[in-house]
C-alpha atoms as a PDB file:
ATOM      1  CA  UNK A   1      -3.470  63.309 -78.259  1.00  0.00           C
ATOM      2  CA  UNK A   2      -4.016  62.715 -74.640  1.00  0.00           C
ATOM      3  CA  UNK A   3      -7.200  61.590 -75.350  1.00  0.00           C
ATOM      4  CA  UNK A   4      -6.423  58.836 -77.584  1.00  0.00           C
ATOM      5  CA  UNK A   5      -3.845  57.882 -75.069  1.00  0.00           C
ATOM      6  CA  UNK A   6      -6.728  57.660 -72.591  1.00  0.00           C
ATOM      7  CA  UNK A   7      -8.683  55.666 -74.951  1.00  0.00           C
ATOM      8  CA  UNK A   8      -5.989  53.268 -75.302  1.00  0.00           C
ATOM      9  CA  UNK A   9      -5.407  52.900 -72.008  1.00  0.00           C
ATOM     10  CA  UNK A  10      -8.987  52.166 -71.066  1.00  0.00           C
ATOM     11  CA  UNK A  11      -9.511  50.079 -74.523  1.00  0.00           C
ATOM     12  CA  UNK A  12      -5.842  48.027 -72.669  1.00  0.00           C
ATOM     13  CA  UNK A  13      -6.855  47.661 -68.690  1.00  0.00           C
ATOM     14  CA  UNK A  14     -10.449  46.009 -70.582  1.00  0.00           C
ATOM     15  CA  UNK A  15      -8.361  43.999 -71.800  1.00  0.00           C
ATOM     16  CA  UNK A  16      -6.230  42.878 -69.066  1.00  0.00           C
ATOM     17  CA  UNK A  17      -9.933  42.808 -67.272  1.00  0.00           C
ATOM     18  CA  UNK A  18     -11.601  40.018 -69.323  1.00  0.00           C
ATOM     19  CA  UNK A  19      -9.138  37.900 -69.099  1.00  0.00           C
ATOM     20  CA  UNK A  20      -9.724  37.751 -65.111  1.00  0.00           C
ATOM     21  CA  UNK A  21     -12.038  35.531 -63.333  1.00  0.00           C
ATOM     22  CA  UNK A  22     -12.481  35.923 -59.512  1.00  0.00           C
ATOM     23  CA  UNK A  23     -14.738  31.926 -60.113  1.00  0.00           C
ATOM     24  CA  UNK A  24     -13.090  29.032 -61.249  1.00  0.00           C
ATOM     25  CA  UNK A  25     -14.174  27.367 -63.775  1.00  0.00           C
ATOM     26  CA  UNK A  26     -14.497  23.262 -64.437  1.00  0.00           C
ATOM     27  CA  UNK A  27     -14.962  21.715 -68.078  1.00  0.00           C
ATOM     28  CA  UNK A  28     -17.189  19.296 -66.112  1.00  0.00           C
ATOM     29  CA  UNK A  29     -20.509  19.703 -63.585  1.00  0.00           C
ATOM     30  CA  UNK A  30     -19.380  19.324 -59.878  1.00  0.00           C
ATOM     31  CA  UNK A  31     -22.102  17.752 -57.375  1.00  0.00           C
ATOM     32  CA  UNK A  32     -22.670  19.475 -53.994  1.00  0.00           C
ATOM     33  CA  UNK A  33     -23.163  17.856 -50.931  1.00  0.00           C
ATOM     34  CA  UNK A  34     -26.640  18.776 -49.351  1.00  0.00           C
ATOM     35  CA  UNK A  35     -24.793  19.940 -46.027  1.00  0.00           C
ATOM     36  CA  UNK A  36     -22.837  22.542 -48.491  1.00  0.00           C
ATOM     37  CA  UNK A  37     -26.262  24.302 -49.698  1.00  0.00           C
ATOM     38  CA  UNK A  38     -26.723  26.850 -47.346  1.00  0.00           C
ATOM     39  CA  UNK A  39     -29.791  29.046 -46.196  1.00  0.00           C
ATOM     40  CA  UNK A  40     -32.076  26.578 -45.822  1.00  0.00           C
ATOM     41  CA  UNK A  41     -32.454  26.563 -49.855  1.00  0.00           C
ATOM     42  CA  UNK A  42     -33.386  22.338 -49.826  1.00  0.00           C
ATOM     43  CA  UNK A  43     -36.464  22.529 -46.992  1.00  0.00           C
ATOM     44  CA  UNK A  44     -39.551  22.038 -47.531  1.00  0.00           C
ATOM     45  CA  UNK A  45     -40.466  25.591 -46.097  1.00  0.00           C
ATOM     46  CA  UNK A  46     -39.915  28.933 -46.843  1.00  0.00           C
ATOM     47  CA  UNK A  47     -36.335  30.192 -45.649  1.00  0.00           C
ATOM     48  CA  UNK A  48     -37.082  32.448 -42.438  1.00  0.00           C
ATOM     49  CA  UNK A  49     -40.895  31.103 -41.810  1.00  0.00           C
ATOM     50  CA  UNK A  50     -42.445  29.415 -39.200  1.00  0.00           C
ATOM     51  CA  UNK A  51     -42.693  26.324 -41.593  1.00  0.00           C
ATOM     52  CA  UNK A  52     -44.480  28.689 -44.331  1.00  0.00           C
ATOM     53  CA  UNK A  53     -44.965  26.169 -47.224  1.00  0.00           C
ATOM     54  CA  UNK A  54     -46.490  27.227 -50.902  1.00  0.00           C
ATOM     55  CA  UNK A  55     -48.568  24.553 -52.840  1.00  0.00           C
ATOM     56  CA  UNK A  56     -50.051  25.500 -56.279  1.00  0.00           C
ATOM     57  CA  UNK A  57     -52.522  24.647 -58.135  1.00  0.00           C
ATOM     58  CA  UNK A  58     -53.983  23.881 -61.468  1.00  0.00           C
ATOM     59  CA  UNK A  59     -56.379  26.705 -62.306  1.00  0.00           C
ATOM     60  CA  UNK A  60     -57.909  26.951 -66.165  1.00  0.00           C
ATOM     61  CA  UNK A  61     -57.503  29.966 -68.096  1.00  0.00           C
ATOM     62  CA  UNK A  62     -59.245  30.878 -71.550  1.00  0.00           C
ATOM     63  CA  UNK A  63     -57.224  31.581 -74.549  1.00  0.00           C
ATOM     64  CA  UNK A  64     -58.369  32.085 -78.297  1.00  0.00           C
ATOM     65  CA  UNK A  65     -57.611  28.615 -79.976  1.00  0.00           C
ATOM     66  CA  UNK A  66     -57.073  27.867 -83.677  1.00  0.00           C
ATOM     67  CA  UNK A  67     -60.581  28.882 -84.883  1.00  0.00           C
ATOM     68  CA  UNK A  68     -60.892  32.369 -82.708  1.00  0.00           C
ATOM     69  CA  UNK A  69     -63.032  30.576 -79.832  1.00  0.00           C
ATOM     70  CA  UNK A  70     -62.410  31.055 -76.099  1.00  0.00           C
ATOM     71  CA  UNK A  71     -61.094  27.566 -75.212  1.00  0.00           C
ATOM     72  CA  UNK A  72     -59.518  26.801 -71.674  1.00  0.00           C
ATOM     73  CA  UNK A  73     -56.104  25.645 -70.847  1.00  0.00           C
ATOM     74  CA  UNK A  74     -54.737  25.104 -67.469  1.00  0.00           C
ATOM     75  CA  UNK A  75     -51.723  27.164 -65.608  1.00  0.00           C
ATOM     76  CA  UNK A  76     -50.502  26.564 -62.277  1.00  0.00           C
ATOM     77  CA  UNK A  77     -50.450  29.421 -59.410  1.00  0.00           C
ATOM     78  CA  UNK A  78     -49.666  29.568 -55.749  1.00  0.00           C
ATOM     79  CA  UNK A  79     -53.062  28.157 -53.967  1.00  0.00           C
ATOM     80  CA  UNK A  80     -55.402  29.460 -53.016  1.00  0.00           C
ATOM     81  CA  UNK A  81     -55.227  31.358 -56.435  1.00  0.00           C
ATOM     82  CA  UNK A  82     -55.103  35.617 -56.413  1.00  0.00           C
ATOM     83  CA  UNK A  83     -57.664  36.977 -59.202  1.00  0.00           C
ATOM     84  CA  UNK A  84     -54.449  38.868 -60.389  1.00  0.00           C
ATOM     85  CA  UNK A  85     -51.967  36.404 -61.061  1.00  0.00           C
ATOM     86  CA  UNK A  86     -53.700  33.990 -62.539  1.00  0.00           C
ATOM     87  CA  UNK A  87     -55.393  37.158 -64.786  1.00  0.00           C
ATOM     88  CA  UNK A  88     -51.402  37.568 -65.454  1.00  0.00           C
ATOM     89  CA  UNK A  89     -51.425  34.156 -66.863  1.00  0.00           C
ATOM     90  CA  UNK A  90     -53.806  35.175 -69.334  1.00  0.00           C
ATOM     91  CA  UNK A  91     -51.158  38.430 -70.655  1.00  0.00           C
ATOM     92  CA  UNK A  92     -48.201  36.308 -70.231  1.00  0.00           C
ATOM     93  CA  UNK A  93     -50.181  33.757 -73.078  1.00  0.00           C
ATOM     94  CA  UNK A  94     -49.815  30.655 -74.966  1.00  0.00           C
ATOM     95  CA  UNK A  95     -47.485  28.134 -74.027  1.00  0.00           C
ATOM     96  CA  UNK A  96     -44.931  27.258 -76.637  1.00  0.00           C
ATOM     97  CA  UNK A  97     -46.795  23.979 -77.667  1.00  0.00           C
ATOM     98  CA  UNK A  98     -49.929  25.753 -77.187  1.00  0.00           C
ATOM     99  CA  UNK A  99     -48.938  28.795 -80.318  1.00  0.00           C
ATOM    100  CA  UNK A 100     -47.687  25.879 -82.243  1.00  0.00           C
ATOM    101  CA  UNK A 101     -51.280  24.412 -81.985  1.00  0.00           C
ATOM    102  CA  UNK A 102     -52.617  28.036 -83.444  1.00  0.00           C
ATOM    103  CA  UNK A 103     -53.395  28.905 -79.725  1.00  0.00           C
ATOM    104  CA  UNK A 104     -53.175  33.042 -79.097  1.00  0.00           C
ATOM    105  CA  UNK A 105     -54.046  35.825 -76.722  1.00  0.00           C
ATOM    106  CA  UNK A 106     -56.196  38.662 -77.779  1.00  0.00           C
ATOM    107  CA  UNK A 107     -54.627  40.591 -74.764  1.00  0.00           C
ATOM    108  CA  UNK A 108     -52.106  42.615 -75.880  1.00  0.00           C
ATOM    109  CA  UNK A 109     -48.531  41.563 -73.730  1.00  0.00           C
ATOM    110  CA  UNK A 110     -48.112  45.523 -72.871  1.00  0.00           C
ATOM    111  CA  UNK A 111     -51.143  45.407 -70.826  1.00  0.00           C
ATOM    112  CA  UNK A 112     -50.878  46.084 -67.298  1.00  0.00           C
ATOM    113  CA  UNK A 113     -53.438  45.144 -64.413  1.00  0.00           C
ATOM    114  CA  UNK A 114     -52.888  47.194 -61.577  1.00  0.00           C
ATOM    115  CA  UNK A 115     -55.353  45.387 -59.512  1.00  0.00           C
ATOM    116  CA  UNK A 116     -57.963  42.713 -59.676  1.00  0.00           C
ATOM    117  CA  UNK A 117     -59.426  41.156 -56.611  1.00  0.00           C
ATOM    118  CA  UNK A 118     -63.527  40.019 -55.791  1.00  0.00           C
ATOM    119  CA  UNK A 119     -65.772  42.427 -54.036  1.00  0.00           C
ATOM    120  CA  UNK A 120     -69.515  41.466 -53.633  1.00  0.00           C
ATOM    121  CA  UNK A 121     -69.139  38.596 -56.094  1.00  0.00           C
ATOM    122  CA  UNK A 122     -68.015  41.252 -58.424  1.00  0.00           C
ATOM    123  CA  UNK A 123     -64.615  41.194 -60.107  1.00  0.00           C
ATOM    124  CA  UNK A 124     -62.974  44.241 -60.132  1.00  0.00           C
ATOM    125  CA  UNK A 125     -60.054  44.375 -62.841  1.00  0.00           C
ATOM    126  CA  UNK A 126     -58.215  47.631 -62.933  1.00  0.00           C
ATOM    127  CA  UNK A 127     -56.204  48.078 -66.148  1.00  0.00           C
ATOM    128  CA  UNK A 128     -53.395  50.481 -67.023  1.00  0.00           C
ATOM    129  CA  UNK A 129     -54.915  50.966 -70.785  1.00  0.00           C
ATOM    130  CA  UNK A 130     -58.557  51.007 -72.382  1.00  0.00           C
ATOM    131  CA  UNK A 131     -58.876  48.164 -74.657  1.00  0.00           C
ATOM    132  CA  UNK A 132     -60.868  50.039 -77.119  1.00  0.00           C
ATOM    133  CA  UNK A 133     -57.805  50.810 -78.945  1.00  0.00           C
ATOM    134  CA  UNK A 134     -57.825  47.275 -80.122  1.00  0.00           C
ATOM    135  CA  UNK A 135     -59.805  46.249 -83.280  1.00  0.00           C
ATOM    136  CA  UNK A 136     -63.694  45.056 -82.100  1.00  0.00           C
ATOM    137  CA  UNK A 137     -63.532  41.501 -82.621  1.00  0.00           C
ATOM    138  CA  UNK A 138     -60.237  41.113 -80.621  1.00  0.00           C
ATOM    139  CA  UNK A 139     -61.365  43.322 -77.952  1.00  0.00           C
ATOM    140  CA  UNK A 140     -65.103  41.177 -77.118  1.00  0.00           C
ATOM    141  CA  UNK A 141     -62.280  37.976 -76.793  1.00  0.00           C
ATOM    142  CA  UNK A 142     -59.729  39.647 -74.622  1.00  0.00           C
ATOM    143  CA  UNK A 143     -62.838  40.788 -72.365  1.00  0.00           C
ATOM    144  CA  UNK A 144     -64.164  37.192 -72.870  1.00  0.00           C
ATOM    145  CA  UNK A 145     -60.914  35.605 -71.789  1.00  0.00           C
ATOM    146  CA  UNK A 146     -60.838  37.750 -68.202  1.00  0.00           C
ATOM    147  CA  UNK A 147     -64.540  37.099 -68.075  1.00  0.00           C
ATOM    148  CA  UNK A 148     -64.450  33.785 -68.216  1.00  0.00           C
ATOM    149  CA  UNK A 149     -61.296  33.161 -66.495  1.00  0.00           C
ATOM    150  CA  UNK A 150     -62.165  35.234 -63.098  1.00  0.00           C
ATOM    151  CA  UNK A 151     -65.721  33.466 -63.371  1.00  0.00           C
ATOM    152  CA  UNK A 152     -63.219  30.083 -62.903  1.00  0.00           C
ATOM    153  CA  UNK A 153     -61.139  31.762 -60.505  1.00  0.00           C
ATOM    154  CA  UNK A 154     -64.576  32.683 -58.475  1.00  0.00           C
ATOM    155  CA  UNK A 155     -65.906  28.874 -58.357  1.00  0.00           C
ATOM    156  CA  UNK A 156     -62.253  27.658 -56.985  1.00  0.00           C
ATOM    157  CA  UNK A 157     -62.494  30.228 -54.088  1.00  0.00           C
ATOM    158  CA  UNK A 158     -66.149  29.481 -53.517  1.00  0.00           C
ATOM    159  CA  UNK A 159     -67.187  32.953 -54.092  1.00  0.00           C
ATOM    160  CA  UNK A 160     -70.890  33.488 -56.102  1.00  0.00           C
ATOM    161  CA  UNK A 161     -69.586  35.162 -59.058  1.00  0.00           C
ATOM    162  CA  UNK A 162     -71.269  37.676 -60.420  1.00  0.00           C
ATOM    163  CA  UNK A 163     -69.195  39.177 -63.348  1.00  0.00           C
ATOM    164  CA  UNK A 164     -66.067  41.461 -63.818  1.00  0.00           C
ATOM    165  CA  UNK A 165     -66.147  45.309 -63.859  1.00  0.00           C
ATOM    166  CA  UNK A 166     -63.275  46.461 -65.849  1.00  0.00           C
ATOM    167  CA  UNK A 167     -62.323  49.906 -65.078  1.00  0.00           C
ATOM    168  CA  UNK A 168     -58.875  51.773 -66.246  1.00  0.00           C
ATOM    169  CA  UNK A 169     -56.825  53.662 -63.770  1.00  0.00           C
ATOM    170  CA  UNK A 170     -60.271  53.724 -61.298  1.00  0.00           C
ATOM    171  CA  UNK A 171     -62.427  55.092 -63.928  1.00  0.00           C
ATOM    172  CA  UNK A 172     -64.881  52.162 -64.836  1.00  0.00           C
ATOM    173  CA  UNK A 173     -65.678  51.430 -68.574  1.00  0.00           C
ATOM    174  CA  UNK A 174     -68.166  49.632 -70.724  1.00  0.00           C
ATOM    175  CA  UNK A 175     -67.039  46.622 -72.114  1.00  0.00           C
ATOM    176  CA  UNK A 176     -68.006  45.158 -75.340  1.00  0.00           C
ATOM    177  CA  UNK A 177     -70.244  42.028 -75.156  1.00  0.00           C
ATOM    178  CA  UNK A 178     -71.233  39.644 -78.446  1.00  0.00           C
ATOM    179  CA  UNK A 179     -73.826  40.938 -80.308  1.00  0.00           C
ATOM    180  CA  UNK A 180     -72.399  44.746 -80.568  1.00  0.00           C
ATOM    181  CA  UNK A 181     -74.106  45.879 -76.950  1.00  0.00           C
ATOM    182  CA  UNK A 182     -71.740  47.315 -74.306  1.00  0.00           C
ATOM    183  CA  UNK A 183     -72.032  46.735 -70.168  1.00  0.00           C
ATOM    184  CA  UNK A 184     -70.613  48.017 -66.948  1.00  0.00           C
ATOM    185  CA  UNK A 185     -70.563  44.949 -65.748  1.00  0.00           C
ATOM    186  CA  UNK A 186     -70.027  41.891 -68.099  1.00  0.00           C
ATOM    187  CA  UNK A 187     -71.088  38.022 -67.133  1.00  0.00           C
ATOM    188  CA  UNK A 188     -69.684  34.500 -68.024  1.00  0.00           C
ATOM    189  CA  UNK A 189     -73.228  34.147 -69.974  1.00  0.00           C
ATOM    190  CA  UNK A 190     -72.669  37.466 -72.249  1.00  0.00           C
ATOM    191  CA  UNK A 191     -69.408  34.807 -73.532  1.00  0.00           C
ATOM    192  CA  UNK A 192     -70.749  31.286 -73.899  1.00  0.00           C
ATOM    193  CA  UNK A 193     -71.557  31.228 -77.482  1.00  0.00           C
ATOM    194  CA  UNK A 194     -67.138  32.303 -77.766  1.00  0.00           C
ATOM    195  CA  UNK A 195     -66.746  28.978 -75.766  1.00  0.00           C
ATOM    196  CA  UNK A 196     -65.324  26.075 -78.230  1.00  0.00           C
ATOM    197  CA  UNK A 197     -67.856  23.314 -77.666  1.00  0.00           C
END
């Protein structure tokens, strides 16, 4: 009994509790005046900065378009672009209009990058999973699309590219290439025949 009395009375102060609201509320939008915005939140730099600014950029990615080529499509990124974020662009995949098109990812969204950055001209992509697990056609594009994408990234940050080593949790592994032959280290040529000309 008392705890169905407790029950009730918890089930009766929720209740009471909805039906509070610490903000009012308008049926219509209500324009702020700029001197009402506080923290610095309309500058044109960075809130606590000495006039720190971020610009972006337009950086192309490759995705698999509606006939399974690599095709590229552009995403914008804080510039000078990071190997890793814009390789995040890749996972995050097709825009709305771009799946509507037939666009996709062969990167599975549950894949994690815990680093990639350029060393030597090499691109070094450490993932949190092996991509063998996925079937052998979709893993030669999903190595083709961060191939192909770090070899853009590369160009935009002047570095000589020389290809990505993929490598999972520091342990490096060989990556499929066209043609059924594996590498260490994989090159924007092993993927031009993917490339939608």
């Amino acid at each position: 009994m008392r705890r169905v009395r407790a029950a009730a009375g918890l089930f009766i102060m929720g209740i009471v509790l909805a039906g509070c609201s610490l903000v009012p509320t308008s049926k219509t939008p209500q324009l702020i005046a700029p001197k009402q915005v506080g923290l610095s939140l309309l500058g044109k730099t960075i809130p606590g900065t000495n006039n720190g600014r971020v610009r972006f950029i337009s950086v192309p990615v490759y995705i698999v378009d509606a006939t399974g080529h690599l095709s590229a499509s552009s995403r914008i990124v804080p510039s000078p672009p990071v190997l890793e974020s814009v390789l995040r662009q890749l996972i995050i995949g097709p825009t709305t209009i771009e799946s509507q098109a037939g666009y996709t990812s062969a990167l599975p969204k549950s894949l994690i990058i815990l680093s990639a950055s350029f060393r030597g001209g090499i691109g070094y992509i450490d993932l949190g999973s092996s991509l063998s697990k996925l079937p052998r056609g979709q893993e030669v594009l999903a190595v083709g699309q961060m191939t192909l994408t770090s070899h853009v990234v590369g160009l935009t940050l002047g570095i000589a590219d020389r290809g990505i080593e993929i490598t999972v949790a520091g342990v490096a592994q060989d990556s499929p290439i066209p043609g059924g032959r594996q590498a260490n280290l994989v090159t924007n040529q092993d993927f031009q025949n993917l490339l939608n000309s």
